[in-house]
PDB file of N, CA and C in Angstrom:
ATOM      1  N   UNK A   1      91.650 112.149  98.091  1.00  0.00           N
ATOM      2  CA  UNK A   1      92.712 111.888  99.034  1.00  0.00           C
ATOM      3  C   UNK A   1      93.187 113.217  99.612  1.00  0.00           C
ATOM      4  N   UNK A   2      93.351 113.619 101.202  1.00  0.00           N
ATOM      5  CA  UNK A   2      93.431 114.555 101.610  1.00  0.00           C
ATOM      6  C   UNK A   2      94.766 114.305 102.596  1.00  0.00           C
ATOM      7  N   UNK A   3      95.727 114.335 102.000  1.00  0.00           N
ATOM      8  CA  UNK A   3      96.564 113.999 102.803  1.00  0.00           C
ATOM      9  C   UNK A   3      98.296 114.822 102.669  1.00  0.00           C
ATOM     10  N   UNK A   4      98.429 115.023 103.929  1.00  0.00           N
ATOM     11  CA  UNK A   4      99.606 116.467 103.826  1.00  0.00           C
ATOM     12  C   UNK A   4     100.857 115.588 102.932  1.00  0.00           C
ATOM     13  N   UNK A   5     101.775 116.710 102.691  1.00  0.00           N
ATOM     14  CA  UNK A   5     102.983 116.608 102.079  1.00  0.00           C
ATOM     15  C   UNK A   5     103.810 115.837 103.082  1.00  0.00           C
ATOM     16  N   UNK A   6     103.986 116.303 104.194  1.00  0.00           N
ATOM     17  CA  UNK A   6     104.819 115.572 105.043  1.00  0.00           C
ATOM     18  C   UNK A   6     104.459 113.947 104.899  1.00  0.00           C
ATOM     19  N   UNK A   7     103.238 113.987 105.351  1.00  0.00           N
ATOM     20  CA  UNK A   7     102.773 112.184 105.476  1.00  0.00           C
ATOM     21  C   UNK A   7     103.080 111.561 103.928  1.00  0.00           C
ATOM     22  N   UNK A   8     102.772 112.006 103.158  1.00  0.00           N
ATOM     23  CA  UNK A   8     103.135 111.200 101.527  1.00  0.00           C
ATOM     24  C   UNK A   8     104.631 111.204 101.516  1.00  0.00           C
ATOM     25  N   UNK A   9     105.626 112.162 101.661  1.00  0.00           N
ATOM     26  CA  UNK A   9     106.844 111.730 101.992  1.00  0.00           C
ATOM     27  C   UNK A   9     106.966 110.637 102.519  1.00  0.00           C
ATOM     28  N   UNK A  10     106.909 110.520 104.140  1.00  0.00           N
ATOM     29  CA  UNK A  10     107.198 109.352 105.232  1.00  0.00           C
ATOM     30  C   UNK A  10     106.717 108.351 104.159  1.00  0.00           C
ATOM     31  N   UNK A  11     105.403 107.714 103.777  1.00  0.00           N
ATOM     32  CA  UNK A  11     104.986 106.782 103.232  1.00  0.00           C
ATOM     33  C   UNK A  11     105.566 106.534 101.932  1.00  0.00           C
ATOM     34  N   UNK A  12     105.691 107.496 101.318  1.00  0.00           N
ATOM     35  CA  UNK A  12     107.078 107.433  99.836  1.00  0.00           C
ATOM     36  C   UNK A  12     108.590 106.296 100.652  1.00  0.00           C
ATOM     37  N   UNK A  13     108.817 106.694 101.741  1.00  0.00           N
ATOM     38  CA  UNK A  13     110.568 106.091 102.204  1.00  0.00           C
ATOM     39  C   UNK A  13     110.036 105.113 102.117  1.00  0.00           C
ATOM     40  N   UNK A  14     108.510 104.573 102.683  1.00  0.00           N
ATOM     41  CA  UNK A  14     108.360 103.559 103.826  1.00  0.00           C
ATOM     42  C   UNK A  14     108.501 102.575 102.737  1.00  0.00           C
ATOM     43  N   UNK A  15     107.790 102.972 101.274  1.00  0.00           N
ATOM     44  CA  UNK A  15     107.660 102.104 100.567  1.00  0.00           C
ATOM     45  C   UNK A  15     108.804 101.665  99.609  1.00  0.00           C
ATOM     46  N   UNK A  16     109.774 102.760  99.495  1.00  0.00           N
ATOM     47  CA  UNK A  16     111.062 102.675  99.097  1.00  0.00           C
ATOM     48  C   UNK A  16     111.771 101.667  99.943  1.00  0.00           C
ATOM     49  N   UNK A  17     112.067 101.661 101.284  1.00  0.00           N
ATOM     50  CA  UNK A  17     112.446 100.658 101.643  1.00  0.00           C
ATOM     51  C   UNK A  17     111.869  99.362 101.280  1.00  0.00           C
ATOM     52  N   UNK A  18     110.733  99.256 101.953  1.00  0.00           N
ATOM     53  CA  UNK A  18     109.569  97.750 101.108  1.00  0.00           C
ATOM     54  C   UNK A  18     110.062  97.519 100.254  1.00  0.00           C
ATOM     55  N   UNK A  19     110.287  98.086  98.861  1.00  0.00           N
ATOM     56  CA  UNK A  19     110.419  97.654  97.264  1.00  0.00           C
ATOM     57  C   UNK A  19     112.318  97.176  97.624  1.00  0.00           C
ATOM     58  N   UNK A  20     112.933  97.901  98.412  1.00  0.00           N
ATOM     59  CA  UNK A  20     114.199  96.913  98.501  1.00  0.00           C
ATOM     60  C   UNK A  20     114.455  96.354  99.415  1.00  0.00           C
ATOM     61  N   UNK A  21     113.740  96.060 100.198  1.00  0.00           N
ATOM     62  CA  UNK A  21     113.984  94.595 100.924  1.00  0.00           C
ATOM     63  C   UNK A  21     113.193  93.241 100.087  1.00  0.00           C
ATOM     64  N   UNK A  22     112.315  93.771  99.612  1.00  0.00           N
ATOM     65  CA  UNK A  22     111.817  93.030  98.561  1.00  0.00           C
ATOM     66  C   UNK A  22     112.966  92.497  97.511  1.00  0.00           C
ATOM     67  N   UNK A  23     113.169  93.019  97.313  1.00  0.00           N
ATOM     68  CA  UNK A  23     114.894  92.548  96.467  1.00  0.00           C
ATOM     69  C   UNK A  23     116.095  92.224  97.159  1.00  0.00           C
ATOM     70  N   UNK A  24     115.819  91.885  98.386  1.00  0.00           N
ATOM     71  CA  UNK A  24     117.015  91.886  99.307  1.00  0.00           C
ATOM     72  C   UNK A  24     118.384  92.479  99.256  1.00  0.00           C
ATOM     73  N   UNK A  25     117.837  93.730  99.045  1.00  0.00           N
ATOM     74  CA  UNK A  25     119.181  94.727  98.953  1.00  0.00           C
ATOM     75  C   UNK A  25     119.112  94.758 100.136  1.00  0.00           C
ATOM     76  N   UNK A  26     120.309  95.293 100.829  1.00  0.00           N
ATOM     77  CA  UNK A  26     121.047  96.289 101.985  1.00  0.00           C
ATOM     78  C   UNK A  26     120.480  97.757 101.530  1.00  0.00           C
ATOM     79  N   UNK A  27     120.517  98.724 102.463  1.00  0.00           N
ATOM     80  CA  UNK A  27     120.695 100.380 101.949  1.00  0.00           C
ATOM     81  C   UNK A  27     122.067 100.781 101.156  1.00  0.00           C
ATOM     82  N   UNK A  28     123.002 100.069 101.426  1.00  0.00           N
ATOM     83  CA  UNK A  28     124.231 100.061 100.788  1.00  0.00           C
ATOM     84  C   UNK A  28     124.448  99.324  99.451  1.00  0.00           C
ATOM     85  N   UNK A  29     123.632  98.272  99.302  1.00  0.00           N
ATOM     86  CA  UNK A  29     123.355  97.477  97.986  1.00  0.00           C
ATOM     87  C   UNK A  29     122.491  98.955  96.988  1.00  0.00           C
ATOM     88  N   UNK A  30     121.452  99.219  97.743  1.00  0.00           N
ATOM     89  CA  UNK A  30     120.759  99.989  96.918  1.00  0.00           C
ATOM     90  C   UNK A  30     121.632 101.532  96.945  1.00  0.00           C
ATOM     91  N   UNK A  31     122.521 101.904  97.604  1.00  0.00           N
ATOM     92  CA  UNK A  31     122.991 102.984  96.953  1.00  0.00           C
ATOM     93  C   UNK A  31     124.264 102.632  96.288  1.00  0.00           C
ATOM     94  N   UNK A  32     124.846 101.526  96.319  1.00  0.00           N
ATOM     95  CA  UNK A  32     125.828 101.462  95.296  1.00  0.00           C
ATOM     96  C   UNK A  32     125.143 100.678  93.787  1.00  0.00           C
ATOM     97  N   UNK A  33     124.134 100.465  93.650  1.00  0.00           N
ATOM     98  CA  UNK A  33     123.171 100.328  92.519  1.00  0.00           C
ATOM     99  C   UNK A  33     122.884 101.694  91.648  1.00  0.00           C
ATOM    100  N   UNK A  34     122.648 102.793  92.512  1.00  0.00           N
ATOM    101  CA  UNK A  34     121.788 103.801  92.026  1.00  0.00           C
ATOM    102  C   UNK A  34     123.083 104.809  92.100  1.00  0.00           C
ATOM    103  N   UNK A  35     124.212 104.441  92.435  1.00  0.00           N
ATOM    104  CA  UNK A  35     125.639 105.430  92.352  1.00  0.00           C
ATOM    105  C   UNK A  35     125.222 107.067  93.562  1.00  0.00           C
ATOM    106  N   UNK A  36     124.411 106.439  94.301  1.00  0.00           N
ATOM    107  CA  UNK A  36     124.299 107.282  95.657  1.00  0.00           C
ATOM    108  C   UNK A  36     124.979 106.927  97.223  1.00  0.00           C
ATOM    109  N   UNK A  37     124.746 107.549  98.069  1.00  0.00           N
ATOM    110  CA  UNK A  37     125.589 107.058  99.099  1.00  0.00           C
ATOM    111  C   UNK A  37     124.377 106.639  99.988  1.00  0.00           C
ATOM    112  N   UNK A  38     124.829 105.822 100.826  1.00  0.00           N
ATOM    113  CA  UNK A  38     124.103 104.805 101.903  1.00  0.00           C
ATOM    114  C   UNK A  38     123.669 106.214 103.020  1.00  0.00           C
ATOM    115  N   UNK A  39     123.961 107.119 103.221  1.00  0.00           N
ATOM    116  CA  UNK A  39     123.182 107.796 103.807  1.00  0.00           C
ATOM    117  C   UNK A  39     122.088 108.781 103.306  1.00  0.00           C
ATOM    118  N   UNK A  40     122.142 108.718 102.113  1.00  0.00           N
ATOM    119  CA  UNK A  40     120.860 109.427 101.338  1.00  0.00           C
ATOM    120  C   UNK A  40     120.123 108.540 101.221  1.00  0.00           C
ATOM    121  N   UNK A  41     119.922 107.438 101.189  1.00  0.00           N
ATOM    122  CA  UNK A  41     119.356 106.114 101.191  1.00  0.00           C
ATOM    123  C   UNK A  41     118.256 106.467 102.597  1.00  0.00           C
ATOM    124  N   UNK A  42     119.395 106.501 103.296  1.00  0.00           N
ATOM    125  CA  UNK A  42     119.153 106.035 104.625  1.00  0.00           C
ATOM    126  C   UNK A  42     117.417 107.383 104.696  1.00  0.00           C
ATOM    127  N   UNK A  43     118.068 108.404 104.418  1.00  0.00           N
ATOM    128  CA  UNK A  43     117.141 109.584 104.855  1.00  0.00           C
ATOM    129  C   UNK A  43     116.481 109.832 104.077  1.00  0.00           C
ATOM    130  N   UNK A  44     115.970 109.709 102.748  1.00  0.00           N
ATOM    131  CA  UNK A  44     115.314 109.030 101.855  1.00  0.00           C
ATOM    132  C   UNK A  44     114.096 107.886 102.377  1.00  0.00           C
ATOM    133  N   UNK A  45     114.854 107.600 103.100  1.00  0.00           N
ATOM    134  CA  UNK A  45     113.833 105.594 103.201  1.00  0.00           C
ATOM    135  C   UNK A  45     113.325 106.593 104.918  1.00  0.00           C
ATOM    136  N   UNK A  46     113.811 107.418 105.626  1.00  0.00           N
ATOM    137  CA  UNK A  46     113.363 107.909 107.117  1.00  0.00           C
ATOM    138  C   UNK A  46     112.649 109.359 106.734  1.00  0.00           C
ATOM    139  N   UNK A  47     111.975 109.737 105.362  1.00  0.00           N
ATOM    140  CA  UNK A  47     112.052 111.041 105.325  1.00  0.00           C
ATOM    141  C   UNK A  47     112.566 111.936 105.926  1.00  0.00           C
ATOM    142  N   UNK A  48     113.990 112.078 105.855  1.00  0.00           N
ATOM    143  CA  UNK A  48     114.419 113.072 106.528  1.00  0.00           C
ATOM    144  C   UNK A  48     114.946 114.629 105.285  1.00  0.00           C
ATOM    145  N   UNK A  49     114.911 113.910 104.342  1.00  0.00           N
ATOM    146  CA  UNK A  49     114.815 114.990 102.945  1.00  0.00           C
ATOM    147  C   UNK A  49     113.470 114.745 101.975  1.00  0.00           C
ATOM    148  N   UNK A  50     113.353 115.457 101.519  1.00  0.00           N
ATOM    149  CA  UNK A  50     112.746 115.496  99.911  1.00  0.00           C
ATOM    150  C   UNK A  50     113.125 115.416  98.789  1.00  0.00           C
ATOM    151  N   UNK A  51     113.385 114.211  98.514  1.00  0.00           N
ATOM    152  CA  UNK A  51     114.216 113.974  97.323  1.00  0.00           C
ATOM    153  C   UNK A  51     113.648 114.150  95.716  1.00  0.00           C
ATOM    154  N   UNK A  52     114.590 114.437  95.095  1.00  0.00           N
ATOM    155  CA  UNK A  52     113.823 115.141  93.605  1.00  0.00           C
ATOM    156  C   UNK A  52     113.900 113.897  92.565  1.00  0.00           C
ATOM    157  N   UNK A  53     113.447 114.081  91.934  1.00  0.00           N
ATOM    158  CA  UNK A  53     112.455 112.929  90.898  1.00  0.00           C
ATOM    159  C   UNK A  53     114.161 112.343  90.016  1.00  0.00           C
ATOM    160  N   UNK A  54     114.796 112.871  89.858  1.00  0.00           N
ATOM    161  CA  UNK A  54     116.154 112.534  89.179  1.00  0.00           C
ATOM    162  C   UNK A  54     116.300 111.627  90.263  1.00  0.00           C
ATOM    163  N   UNK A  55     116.776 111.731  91.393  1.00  0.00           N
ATOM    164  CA  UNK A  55     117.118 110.321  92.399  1.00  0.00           C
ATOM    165  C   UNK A  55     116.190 110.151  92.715  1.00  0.00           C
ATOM    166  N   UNK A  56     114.918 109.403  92.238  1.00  0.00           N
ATOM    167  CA  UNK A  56     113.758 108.644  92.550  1.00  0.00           C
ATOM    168  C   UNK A  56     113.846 108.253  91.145  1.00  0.00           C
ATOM    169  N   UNK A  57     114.137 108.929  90.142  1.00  0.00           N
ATOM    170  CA  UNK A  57     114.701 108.212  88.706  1.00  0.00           C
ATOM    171  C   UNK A  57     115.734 106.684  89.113  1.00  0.00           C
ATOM    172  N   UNK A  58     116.966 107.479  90.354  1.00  0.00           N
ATOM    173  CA  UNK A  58     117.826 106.691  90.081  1.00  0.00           C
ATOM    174  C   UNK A  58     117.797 105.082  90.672  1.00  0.00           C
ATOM    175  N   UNK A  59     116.284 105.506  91.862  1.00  0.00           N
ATOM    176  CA  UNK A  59     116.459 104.528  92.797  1.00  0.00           C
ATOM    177  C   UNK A  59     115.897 103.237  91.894  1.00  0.00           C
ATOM    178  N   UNK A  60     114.515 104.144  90.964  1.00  0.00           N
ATOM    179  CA  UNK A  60     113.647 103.072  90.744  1.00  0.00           C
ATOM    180  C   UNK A  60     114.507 102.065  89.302  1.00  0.00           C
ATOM    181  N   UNK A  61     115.451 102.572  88.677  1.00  0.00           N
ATOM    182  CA  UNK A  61     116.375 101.886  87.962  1.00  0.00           C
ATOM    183  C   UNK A  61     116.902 101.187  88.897  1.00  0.00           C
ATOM    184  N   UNK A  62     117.709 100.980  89.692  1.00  0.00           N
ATOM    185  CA  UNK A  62     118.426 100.284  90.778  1.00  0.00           C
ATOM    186  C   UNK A  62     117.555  99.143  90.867  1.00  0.00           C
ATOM    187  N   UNK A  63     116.277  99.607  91.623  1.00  0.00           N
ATOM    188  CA  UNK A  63     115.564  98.458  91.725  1.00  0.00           C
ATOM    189  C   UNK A  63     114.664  97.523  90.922  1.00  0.00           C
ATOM    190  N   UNK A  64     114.699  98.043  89.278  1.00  0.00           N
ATOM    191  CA  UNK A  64     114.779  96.837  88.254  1.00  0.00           C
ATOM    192  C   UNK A  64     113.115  97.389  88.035  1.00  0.00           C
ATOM    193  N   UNK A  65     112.523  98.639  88.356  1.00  0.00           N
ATOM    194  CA  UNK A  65     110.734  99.370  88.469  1.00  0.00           C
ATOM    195  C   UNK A  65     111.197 100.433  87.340  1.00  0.00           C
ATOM    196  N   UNK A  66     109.603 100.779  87.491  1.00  0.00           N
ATOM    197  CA  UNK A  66     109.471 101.595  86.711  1.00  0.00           C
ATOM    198  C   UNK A  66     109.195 102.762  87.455  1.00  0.00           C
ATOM    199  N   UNK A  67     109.815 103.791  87.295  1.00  0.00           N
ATOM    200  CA  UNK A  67     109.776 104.796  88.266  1.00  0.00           C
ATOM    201  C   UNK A  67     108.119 105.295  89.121  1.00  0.00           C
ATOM    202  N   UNK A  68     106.878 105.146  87.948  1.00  0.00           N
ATOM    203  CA  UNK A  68     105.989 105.007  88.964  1.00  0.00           C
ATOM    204  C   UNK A  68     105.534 104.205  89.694  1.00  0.00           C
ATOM    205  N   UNK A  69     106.141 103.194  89.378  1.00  0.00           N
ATOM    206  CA  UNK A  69     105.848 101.954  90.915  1.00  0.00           C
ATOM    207  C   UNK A  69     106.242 102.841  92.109  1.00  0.00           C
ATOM    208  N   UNK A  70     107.110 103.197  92.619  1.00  0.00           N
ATOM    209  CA  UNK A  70     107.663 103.921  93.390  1.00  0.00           C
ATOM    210  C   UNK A  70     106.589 104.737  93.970  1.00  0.00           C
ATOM    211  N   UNK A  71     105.434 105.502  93.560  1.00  0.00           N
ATOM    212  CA  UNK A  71     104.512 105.529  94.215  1.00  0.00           C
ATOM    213  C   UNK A  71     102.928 104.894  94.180  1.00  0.00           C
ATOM    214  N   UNK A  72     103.294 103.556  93.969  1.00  0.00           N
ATOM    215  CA  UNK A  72     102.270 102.950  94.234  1.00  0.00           C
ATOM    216  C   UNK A  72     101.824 102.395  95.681  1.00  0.00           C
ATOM    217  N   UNK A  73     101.514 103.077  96.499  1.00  0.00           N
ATOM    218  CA  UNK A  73     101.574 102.820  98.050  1.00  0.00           C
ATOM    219  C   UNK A  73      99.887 103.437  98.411  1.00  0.00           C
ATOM    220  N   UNK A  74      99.684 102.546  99.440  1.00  0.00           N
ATOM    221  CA  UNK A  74      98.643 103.431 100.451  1.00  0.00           C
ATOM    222  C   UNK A  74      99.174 104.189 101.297  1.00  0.00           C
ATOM    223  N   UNK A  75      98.172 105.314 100.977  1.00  0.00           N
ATOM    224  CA  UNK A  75      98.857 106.130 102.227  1.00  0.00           C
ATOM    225  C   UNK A  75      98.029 106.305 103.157  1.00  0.00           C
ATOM    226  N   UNK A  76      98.650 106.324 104.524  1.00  0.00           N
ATOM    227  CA  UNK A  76      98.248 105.441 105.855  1.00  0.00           C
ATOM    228  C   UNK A  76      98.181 107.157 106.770  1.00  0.00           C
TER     229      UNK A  76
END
């Protein structure tokens, strides 16, 4: 797999979102789950940061996974 850092990010949010709409959270459901705010959510799920494995700890508790589900995705 040859694929940049940037693109595995984007596809990391894309699938972060997926896994909670899959649970029919809101971004606001899922950051008051994971005791984060709805705009780290937000930029998180739009790669607009790089978020560190402690809040990818927190999300994948929130959403009832095991933190490596979280990258179980194709990347596109």
């Amino acid at each position: 797999m040859n694929i940049s850092e940037e693109t595995y990010i984007v596809n990391l949010g894309i699938h972060i979102r997926q896994l909670r709409e899959k649970k029919d959270l809101s971004q606001q459901g899922l950051a008051d789950d994971s005791g984060m705010t709805k705009s780290q959510i937000a930029r998180i799920e739009t790669a607009k940061i790089n978020t560190t494995v402690k809040t990818l700890v927190k999300i994948a508790k929130a959403l009832d996974i095991e933190p490596k589900e979280l990258f179980d995705f194709t990347s596109k």
